[in-house]
Protein backbone atom coordinates (compact mmCIF):
# COMPACT_ATOMS: atom_id res chain seq x y z
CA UNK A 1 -10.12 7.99 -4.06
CA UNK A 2 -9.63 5.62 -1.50
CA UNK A 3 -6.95 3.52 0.28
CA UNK A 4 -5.18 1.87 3.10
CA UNK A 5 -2.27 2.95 5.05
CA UNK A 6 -0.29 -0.15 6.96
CA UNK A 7 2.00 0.02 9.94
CA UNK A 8 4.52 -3.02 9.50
CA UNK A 9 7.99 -4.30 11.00
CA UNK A 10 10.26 -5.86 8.27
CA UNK A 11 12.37 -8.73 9.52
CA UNK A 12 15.83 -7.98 9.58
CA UNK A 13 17.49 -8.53 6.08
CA UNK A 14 13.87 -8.30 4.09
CA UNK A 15 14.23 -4.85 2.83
CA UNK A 16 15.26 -5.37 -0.68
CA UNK A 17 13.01 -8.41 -1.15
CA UNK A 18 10.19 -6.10 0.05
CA UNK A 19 11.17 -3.64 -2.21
CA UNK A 20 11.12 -5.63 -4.99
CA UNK A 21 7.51 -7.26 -4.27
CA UNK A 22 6.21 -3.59 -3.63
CA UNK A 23 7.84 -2.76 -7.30
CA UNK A 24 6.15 -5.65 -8.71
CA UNK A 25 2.66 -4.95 -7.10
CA UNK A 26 2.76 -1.52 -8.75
CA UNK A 27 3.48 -3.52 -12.62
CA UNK A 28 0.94 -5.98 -11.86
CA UNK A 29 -1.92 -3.71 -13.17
CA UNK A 30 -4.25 -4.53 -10.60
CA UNK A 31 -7.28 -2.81 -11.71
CA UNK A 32 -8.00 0.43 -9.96
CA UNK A 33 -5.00 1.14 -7.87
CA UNK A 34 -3.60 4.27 -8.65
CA UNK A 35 0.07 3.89 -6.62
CA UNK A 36 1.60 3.52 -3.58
CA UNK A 37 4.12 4.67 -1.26
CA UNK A 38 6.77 3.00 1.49
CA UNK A 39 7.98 5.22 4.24
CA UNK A 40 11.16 3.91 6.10
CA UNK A 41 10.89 5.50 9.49
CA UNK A 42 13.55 7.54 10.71
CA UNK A 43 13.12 6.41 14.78
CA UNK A 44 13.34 2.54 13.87
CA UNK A 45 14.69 1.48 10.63
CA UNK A 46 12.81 -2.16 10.55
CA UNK A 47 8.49 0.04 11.06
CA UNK A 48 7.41 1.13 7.16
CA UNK A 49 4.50 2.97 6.66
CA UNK A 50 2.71 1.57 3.54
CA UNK A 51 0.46 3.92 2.16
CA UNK A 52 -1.93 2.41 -0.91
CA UNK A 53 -3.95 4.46 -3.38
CA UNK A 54 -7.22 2.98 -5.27
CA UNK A 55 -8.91 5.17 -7.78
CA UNK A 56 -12.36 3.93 -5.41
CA UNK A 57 -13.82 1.80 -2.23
CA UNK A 58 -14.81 -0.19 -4.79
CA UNK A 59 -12.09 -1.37 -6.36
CA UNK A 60 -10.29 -1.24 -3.29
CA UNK A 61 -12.33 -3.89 -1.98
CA UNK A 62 -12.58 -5.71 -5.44
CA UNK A 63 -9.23 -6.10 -5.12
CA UNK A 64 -8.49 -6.90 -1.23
CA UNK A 65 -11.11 -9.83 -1.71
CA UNK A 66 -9.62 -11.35 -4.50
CA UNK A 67 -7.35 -14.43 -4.21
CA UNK A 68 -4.65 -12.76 -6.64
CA UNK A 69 -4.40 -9.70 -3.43
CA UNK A 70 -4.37 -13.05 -0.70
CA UNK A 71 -1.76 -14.50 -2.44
CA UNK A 72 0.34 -11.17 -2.57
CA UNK A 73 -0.66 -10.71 1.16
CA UNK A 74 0.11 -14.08 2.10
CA UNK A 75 3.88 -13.52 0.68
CA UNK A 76 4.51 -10.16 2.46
CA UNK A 77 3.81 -11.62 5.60
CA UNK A 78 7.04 -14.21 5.35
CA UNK A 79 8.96 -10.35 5.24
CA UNK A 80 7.13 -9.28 8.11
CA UNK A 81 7.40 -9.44 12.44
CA UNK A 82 3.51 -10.45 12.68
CA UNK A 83 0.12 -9.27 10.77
CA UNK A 84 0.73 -5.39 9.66
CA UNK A 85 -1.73 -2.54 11.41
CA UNK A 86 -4.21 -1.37 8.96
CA UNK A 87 -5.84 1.91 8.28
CA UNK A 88 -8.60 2.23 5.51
CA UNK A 89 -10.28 5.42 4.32
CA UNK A 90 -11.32 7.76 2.02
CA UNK A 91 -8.73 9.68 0.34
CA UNK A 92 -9.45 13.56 0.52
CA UNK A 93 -8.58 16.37 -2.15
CA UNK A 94 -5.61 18.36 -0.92
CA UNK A 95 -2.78 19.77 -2.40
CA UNK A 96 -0.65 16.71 -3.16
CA UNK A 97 -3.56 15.25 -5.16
CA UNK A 98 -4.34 18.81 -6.69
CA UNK A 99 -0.34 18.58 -8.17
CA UNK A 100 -0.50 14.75 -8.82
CA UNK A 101 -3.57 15.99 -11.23
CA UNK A 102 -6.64 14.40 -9.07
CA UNK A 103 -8.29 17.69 -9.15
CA UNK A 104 -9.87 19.15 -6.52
CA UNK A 105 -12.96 17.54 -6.44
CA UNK A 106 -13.79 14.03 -4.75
């Protein structure tokens, strides 16, 4: 597996619009993504932690060059204070995957 996780600021009253847009990413089928996840942080209420899930690098890339991901991109930035801080990588077996049903092997 493979992924991204994203440190962003909302702007202040953008956090059901954002919701909504992250709900609609995850019906939009794009082809390999497995999920994601949206962490609210305790310390400041306006930082998320995004945290996307692709079933490969490839697709993950197949997908963050395509116009359809610009587009989407494009549109969470209007929610956001600036560009959001990106983190890519390869997703590793542990137990959360193990009881999500990834198995245990990469």
């Amino acid at each position: 597996m493979y992924g991204t996780v994203a440190r962003m600021r909302m702007k202040s009253g953008m956090e059901e619009r954002m919701r909504q847009t992250m709900m609609g990413y995850e019906s939009a089928a794009v082809p390999g993504m497995i999920g994601s996840l949206v962490y609210q942080m305790d310390a400041d209420p306006q930082e998320y932690l995004l945290v996307v899930v692709f079933k490969d690098k490839e697709t993950y890339f197949a997908n963050a060059n395509s116009p359809e991901q610009n587009a989407r991109y494009e549109d969470m930035l209007t929610m956001l204070d600036g560009a959001p801080e990106w983190h890519d990588g390869e997703i590793l077996p542990v137990s959360l995957a193990t009881r999500l049903g990834a198995g245990a092997s990469a």
